[in-house]
C-alpha atoms as a PDB file:
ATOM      1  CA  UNK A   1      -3.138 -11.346  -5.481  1.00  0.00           C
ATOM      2  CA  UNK A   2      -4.295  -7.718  -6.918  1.00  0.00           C
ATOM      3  CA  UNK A   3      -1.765  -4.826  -7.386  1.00  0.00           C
ATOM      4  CA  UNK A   4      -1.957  -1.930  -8.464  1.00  0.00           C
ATOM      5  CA  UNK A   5       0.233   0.979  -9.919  1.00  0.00           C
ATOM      6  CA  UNK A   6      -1.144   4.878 -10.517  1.00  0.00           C
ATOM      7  CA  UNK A   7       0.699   6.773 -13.284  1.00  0.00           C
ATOM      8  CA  UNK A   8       1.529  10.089 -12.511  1.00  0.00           C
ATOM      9  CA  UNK A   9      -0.156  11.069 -15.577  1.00  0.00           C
ATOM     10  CA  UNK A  10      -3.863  11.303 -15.508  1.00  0.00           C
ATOM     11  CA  UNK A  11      -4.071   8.812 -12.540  1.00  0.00           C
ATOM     12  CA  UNK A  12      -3.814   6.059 -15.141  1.00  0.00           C
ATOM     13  CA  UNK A  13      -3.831   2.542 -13.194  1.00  0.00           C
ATOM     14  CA  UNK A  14      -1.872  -0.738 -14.087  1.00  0.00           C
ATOM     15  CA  UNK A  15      -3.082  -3.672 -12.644  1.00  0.00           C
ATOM     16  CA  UNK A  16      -0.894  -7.055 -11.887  1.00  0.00           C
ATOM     17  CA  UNK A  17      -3.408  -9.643 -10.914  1.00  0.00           C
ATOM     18  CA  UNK A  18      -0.570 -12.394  -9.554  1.00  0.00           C
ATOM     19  CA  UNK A  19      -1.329 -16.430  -8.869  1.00  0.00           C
ATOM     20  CA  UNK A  20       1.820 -17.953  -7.413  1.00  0.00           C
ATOM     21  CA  UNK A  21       4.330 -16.543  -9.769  1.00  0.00           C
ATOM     22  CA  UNK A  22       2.241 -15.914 -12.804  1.00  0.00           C
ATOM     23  CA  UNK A  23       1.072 -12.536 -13.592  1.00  0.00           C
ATOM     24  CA  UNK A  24      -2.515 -10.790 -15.948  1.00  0.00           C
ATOM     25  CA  UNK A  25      -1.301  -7.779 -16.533  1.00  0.00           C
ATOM     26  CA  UNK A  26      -3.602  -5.259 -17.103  1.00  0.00           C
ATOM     27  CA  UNK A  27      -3.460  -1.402 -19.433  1.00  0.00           C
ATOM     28  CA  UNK A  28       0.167  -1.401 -18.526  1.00  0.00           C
ATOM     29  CA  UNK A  29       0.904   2.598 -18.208  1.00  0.00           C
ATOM     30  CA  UNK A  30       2.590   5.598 -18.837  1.00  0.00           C
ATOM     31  CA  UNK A  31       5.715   6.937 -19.016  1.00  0.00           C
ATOM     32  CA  UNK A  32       8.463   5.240 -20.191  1.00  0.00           C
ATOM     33  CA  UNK A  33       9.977   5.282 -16.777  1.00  0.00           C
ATOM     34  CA  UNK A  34       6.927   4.219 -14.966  1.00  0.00           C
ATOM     35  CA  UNK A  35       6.959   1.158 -17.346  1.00  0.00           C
ATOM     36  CA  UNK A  36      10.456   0.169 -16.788  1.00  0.00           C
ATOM     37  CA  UNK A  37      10.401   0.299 -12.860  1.00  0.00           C
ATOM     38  CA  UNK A  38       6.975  -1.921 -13.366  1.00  0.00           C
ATOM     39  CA  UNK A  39       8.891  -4.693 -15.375  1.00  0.00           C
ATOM     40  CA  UNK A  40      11.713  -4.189 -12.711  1.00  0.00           C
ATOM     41  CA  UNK A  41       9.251  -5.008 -10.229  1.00  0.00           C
ATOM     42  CA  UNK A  42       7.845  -7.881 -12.029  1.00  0.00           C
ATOM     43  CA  UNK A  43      11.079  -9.081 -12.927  1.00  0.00           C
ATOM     44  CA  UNK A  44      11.267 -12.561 -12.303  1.00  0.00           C
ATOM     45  CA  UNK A  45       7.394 -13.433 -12.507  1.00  0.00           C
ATOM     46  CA  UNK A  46       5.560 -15.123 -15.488  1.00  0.00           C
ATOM     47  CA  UNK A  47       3.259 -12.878 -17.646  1.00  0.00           C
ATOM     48  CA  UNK A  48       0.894 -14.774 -18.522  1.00  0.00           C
ATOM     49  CA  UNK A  49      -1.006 -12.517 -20.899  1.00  0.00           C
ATOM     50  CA  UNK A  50      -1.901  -8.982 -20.684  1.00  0.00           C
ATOM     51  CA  UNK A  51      -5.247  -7.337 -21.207  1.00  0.00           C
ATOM     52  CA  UNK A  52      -6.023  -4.008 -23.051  1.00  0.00           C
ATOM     53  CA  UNK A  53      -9.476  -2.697 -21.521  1.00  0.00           C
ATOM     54  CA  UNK A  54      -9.701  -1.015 -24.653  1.00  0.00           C
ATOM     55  CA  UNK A  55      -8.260   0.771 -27.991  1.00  0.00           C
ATOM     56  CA  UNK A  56      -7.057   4.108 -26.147  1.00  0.00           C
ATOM     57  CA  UNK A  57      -3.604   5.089 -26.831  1.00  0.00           C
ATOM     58  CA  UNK A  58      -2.916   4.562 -23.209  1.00  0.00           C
ATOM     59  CA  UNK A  59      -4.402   1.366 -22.733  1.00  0.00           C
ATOM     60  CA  UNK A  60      -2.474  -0.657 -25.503  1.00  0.00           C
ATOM     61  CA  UNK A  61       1.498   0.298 -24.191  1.00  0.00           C
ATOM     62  CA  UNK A  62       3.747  -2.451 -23.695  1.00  0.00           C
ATOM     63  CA  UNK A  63       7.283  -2.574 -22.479  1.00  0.00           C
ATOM     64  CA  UNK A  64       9.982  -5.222 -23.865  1.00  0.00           C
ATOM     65  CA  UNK A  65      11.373  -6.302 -19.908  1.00  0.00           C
ATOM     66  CA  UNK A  66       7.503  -7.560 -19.793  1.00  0.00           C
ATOM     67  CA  UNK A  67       8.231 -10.598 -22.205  1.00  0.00           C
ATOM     68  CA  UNK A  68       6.294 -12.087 -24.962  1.00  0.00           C
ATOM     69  CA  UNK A  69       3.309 -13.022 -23.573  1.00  0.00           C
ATOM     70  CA  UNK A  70       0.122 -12.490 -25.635  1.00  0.00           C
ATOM     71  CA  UNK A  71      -2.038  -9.467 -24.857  1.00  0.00           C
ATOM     72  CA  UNK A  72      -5.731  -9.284 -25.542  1.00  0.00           C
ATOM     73  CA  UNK A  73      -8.542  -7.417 -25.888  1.00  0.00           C
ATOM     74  CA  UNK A  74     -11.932  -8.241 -26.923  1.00  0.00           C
ATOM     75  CA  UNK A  75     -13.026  -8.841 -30.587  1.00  0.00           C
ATOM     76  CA  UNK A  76     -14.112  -5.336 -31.641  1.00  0.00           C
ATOM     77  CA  UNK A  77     -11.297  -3.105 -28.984  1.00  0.00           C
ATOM     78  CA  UNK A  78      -8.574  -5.821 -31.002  1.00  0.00           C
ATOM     79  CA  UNK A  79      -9.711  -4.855 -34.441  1.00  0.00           C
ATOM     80  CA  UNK A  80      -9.897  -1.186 -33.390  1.00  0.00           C
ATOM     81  CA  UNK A  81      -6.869  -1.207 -32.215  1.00  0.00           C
ATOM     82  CA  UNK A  82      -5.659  -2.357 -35.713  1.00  0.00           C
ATOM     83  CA  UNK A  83      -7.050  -0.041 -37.977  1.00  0.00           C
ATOM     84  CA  UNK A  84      -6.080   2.913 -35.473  1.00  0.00           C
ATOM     85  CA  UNK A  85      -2.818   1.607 -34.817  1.00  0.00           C
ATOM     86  CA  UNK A  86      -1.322   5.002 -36.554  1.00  0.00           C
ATOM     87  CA  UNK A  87      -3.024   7.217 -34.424  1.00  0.00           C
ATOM     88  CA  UNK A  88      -2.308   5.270 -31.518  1.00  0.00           C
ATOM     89  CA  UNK A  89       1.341   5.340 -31.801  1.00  0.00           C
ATOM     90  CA  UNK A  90       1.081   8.328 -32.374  1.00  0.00           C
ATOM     91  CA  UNK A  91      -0.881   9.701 -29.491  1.00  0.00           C
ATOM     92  CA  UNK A  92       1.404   7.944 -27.212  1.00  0.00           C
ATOM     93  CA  UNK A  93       4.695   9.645 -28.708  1.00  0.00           C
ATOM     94  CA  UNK A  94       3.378  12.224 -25.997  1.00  0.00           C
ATOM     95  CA  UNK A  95       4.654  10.244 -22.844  1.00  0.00           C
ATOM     96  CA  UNK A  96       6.599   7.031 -24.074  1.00  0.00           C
ATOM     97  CA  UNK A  97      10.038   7.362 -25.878  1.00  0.00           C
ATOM     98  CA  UNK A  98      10.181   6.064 -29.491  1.00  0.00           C
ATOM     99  CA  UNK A  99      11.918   2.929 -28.777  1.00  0.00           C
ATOM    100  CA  UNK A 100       8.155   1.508 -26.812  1.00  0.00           C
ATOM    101  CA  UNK A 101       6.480   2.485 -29.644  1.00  0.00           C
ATOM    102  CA  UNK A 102       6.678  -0.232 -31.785  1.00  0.00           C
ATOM    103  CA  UNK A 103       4.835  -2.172 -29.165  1.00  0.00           C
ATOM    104  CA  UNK A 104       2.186   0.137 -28.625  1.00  0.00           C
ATOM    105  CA  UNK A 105      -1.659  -1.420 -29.876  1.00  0.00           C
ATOM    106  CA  UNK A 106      -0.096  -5.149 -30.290  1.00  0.00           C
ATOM    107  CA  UNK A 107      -3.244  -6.500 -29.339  1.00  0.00           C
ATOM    108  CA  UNK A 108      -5.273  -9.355 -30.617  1.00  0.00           C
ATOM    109  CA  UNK A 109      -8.678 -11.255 -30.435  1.00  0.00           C
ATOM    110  CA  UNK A 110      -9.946 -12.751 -27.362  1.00  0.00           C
ATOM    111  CA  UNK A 111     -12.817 -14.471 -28.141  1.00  0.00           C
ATOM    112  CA  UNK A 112     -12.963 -16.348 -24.429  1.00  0.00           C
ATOM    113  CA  UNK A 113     -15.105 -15.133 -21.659  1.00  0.00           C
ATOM    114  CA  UNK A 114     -12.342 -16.350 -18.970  1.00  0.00           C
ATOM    115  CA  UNK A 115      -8.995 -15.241 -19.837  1.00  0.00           C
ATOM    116  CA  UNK A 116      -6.634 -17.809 -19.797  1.00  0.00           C
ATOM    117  CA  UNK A 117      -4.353 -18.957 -16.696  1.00  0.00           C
ATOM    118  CA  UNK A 118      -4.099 -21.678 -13.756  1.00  0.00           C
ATOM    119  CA  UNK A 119      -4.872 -18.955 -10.958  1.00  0.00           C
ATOM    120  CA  UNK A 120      -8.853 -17.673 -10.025  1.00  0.00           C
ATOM    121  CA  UNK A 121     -10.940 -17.426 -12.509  1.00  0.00           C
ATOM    122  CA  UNK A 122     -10.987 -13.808 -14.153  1.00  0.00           C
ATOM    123  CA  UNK A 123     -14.362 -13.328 -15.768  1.00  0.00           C
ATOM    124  CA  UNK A 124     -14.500 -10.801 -19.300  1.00  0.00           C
ATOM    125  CA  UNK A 125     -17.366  -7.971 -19.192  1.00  0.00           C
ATOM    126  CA  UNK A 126     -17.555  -6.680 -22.829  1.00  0.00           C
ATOM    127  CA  UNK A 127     -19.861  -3.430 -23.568  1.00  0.00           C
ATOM    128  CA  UNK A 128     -19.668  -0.640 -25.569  1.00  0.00           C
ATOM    129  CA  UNK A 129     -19.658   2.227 -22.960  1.00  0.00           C
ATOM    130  CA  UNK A 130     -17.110   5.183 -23.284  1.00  0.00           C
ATOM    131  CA  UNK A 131     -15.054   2.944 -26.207  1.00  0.00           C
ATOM    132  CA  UNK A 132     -15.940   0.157 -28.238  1.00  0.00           C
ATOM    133  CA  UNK A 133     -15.331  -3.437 -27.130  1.00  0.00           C
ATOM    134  CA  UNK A 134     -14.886  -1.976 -23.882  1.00  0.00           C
ATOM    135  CA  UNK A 135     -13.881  -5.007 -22.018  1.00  0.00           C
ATOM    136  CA  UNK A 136     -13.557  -4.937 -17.900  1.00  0.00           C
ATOM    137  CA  UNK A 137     -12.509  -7.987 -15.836  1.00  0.00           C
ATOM    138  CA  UNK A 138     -14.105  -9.379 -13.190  1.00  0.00           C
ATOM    139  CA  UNK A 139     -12.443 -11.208  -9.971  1.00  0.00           C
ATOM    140  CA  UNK A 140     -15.206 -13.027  -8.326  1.00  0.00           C
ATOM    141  CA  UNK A 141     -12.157 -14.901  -5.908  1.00  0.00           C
ATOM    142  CA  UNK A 142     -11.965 -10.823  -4.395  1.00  0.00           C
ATOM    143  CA  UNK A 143     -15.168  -9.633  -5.626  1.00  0.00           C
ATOM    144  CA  UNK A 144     -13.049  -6.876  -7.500  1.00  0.00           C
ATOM    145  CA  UNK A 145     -14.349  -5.355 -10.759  1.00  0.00           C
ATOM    146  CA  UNK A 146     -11.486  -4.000 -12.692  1.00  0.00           C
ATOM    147  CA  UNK A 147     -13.687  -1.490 -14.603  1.00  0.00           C
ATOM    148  CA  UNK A 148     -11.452   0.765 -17.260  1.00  0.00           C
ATOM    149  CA  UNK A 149     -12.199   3.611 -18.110  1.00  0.00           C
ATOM    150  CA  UNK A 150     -15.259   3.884 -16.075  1.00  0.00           C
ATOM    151  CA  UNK A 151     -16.560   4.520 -12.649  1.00  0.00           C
ATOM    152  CA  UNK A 152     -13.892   6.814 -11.552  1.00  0.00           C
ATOM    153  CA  UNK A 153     -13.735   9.146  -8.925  1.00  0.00           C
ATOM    154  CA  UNK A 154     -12.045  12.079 -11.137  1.00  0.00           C
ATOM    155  CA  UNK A 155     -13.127  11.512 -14.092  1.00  0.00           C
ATOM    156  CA  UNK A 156     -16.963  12.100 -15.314  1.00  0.00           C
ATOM    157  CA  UNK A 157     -18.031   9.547 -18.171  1.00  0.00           C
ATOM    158  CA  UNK A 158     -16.780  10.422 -21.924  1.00  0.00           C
ATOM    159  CA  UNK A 159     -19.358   9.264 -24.436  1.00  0.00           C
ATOM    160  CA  UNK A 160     -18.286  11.046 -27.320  1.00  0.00           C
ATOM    161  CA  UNK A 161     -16.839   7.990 -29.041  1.00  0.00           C
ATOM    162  CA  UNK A 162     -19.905   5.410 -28.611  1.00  0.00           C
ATOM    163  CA  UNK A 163     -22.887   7.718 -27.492  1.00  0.00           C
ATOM    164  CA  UNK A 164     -25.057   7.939 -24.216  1.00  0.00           C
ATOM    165  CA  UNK A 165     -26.699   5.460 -25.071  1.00  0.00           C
ATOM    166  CA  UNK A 166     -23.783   2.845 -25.402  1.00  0.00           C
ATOM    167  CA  UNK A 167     -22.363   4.274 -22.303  1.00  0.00           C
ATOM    168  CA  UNK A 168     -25.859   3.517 -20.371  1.00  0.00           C
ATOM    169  CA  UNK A 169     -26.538   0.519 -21.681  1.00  0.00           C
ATOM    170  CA  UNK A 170     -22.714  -0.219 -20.375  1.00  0.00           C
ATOM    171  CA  UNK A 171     -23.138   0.673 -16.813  1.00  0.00           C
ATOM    172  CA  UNK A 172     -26.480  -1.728 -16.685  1.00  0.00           C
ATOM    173  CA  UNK A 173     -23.783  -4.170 -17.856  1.00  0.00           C
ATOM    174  CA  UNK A 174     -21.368  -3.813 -14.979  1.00  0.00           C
ATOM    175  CA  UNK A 175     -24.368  -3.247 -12.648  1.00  0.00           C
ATOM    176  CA  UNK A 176     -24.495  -6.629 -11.160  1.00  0.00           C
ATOM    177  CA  UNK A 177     -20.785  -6.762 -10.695  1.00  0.00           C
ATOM    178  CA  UNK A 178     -20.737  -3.207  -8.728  1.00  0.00           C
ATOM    179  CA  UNK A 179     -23.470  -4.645  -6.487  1.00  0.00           C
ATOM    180  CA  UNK A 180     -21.920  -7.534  -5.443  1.00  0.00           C
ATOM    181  CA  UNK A 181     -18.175  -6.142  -5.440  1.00  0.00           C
ATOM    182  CA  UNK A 182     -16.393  -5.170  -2.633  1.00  0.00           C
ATOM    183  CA  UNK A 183     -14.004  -3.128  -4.727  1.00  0.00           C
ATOM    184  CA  UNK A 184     -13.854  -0.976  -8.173  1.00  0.00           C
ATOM    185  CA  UNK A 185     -10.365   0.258  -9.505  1.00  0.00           C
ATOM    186  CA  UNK A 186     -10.826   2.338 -12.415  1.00  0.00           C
ATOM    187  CA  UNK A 187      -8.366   3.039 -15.284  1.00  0.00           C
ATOM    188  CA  UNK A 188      -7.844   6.349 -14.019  1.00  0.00           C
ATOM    189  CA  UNK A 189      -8.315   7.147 -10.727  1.00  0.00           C
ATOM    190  CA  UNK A 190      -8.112   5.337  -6.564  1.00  0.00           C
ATOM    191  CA  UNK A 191      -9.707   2.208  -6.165  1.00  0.00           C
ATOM    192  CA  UNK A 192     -12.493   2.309  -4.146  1.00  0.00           C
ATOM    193  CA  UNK A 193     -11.432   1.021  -1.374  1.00  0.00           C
ATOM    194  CA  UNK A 194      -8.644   3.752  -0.733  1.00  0.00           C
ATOM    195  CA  UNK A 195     -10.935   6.579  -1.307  1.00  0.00           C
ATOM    196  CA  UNK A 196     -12.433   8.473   1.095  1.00  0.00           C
ATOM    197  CA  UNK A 197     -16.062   8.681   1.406  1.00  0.00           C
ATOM    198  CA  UNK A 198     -18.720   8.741  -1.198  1.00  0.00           C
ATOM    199  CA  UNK A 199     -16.158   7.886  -3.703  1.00  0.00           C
ATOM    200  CA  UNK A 200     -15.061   5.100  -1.611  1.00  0.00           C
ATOM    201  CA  UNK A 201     -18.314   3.053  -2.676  1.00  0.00           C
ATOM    202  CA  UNK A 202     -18.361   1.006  -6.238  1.00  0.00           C
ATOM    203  CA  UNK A 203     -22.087   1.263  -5.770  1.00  0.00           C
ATOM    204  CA  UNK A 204     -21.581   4.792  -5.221  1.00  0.00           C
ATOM    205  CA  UNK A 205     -19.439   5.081  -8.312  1.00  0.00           C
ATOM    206  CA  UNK A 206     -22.060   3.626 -10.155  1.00  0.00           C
ATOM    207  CA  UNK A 207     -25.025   5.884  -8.955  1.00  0.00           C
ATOM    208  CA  UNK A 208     -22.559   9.210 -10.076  1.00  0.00           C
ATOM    209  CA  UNK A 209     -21.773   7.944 -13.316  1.00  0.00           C
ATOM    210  CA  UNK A 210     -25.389   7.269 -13.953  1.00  0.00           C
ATOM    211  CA  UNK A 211     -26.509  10.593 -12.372  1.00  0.00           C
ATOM    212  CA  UNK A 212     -24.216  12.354 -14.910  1.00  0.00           C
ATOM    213  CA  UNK A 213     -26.312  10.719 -17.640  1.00  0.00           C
ATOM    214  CA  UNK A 214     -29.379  11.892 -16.385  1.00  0.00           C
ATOM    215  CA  UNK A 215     -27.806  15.607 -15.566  1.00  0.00           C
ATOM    216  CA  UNK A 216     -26.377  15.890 -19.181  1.00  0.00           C
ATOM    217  CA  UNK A 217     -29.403  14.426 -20.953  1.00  0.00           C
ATOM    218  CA  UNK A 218     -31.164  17.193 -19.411  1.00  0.00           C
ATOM    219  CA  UNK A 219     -28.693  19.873 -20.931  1.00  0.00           C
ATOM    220  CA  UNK A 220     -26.589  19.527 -17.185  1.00  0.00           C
ATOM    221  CA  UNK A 221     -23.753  17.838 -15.873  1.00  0.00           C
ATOM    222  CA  UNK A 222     -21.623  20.782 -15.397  1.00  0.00           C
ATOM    223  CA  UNK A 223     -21.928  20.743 -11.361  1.00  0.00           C
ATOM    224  CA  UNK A 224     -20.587  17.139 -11.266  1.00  0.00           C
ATOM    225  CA  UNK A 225     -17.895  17.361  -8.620  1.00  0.00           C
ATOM    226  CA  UNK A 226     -15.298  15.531 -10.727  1.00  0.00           C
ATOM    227  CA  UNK A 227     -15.295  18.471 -13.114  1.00  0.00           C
ATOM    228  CA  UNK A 228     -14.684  21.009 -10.321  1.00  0.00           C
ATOM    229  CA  UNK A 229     -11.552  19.568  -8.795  1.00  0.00           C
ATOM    230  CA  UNK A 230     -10.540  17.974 -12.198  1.00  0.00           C
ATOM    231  CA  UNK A 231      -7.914  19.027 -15.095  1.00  0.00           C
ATOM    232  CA  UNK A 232      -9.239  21.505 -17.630  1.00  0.00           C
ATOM    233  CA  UNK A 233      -9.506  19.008 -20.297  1.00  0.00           C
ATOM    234  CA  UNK A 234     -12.599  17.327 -18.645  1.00  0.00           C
ATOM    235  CA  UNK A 235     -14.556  20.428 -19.386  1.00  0.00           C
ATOM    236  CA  UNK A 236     -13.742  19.795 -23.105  1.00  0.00           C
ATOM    237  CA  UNK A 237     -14.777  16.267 -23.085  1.00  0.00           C
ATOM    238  CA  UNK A 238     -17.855  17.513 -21.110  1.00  0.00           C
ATOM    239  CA  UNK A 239     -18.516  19.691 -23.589  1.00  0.00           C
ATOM    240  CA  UNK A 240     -18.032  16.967 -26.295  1.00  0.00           C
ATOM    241  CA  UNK A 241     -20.598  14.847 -24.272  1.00  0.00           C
ATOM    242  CA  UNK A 242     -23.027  17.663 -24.422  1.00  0.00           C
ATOM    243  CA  UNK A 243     -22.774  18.292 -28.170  1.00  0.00           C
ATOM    244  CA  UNK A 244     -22.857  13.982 -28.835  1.00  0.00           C
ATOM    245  CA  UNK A 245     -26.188  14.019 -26.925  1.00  0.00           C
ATOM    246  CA  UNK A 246     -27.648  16.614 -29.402  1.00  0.00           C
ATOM    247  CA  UNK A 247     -26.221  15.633 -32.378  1.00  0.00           C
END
């Protein structure tokens, strides 16, 4: 039904949610060579559609052994995605050869709040947290919130882009879904239910994504755990969190 494919950059998850032989393919990612051995795998499947969680240079990549299948985003992540299209191509020239980029941020406008196929129904949770038109997908069939870029185990929450308050108001959003899901699977990061311990909880995701909130309101954050055993470049976007919560 659900699988799911970590980059070896930045953890970055694609997601193949299969019915029969039809495929959603979700934030297909990174490399060029990571794409091509995921349309080798997929060879011989339908895709459907895909679905960009939102306008992030690596969210919107595409690969040509995929097929022609539309891929959507929600209203506002779509038009983003337009009028950045530039600087996304451009910010993925750092891991996908020149010959993807034309397909890079080929997204446009779903307006539906089921995306469209014959297999379970896969619900559309739009907010504004971390990017705007953030748009996760819900799985009630599996009780499995595919979240973006949220609720991950290494990395803390970037508000820079929408503000803590977007980001807040976004995590009330997915709320209900976290409580009721048995699984989480980030955009970057392990799924919940292959990590160990705390981290191996979407509820538990949840609480430390809020708790950083709280912390950074406060002037804090910096002993979040994800920040410790993370890359250098969270501190900067910690640091970019701190200053958009003063500014």
């Amino acid at each position: 039904m659900l699988e799911v494919f970590t980059s070896s950059v930045m953890m970055t998850n694609s997601i193949a949610l299969r019915s029969g032989n039809d495929v959603i393919l979700v934030d297909p990612a990174w490399t060029t060579a990571e794409l091509g051995r995921l349309a080798e795998h997929l060879a011989g499947a339908t895709i459907v559609c895909g679905w960009s969680t939102h306008a992030h240079h690596d969210h919107v990549l595409w690969h040509p052994g995929f097929g022609q299948a539309p891929r959507y985003a929600t209203p506002r992540a779509a038009r983003r995605a337009l009028e950045h299209q530039a600087d996304l191509e451009q910010a993925a020239t750092a891991h996908v050869a020149w010959e993807l980029i034309p397909f890079v941020a080929r997204v446009q406008v779903f307006n539906g709040k089921h995306l469209p196929w014959d297999g379970p129904e896969v619900e559309v949770v739009s907010h504004n947290g971390h990017a705007p038109g953030h748009g996760a997908l819900w799985v009630p069939e599996i009780s499995t919130l595919i979240a973006g870029d949220m609720l991950s185990d290494v990395e803390i929450p970037t508000f820079a882009e929408t503000g803590w308050k977007a980001y807040k108001e976004g995590l009330e959003t997915l709320e209900p879904y976290v409580r009721q899901g048995q699984e989480v699977i980030p955009g970057h990061g392990r799924r919940t239910a292959a990590a160990p311990g705390r981290a191996g909880s979407p509820v538990a995701r949840w609480e430390a994504d809020m708790e950083y909130l709280s912390r950074i309101a406060a002037g804090g954050g910096h002993d979040d755990p994800r920040l410790s055993a993370g890359p250098a470049w969270l501190w900067d976007a910690h640091h970019e969190n701190l200053y958009a919560q003063v500014a």
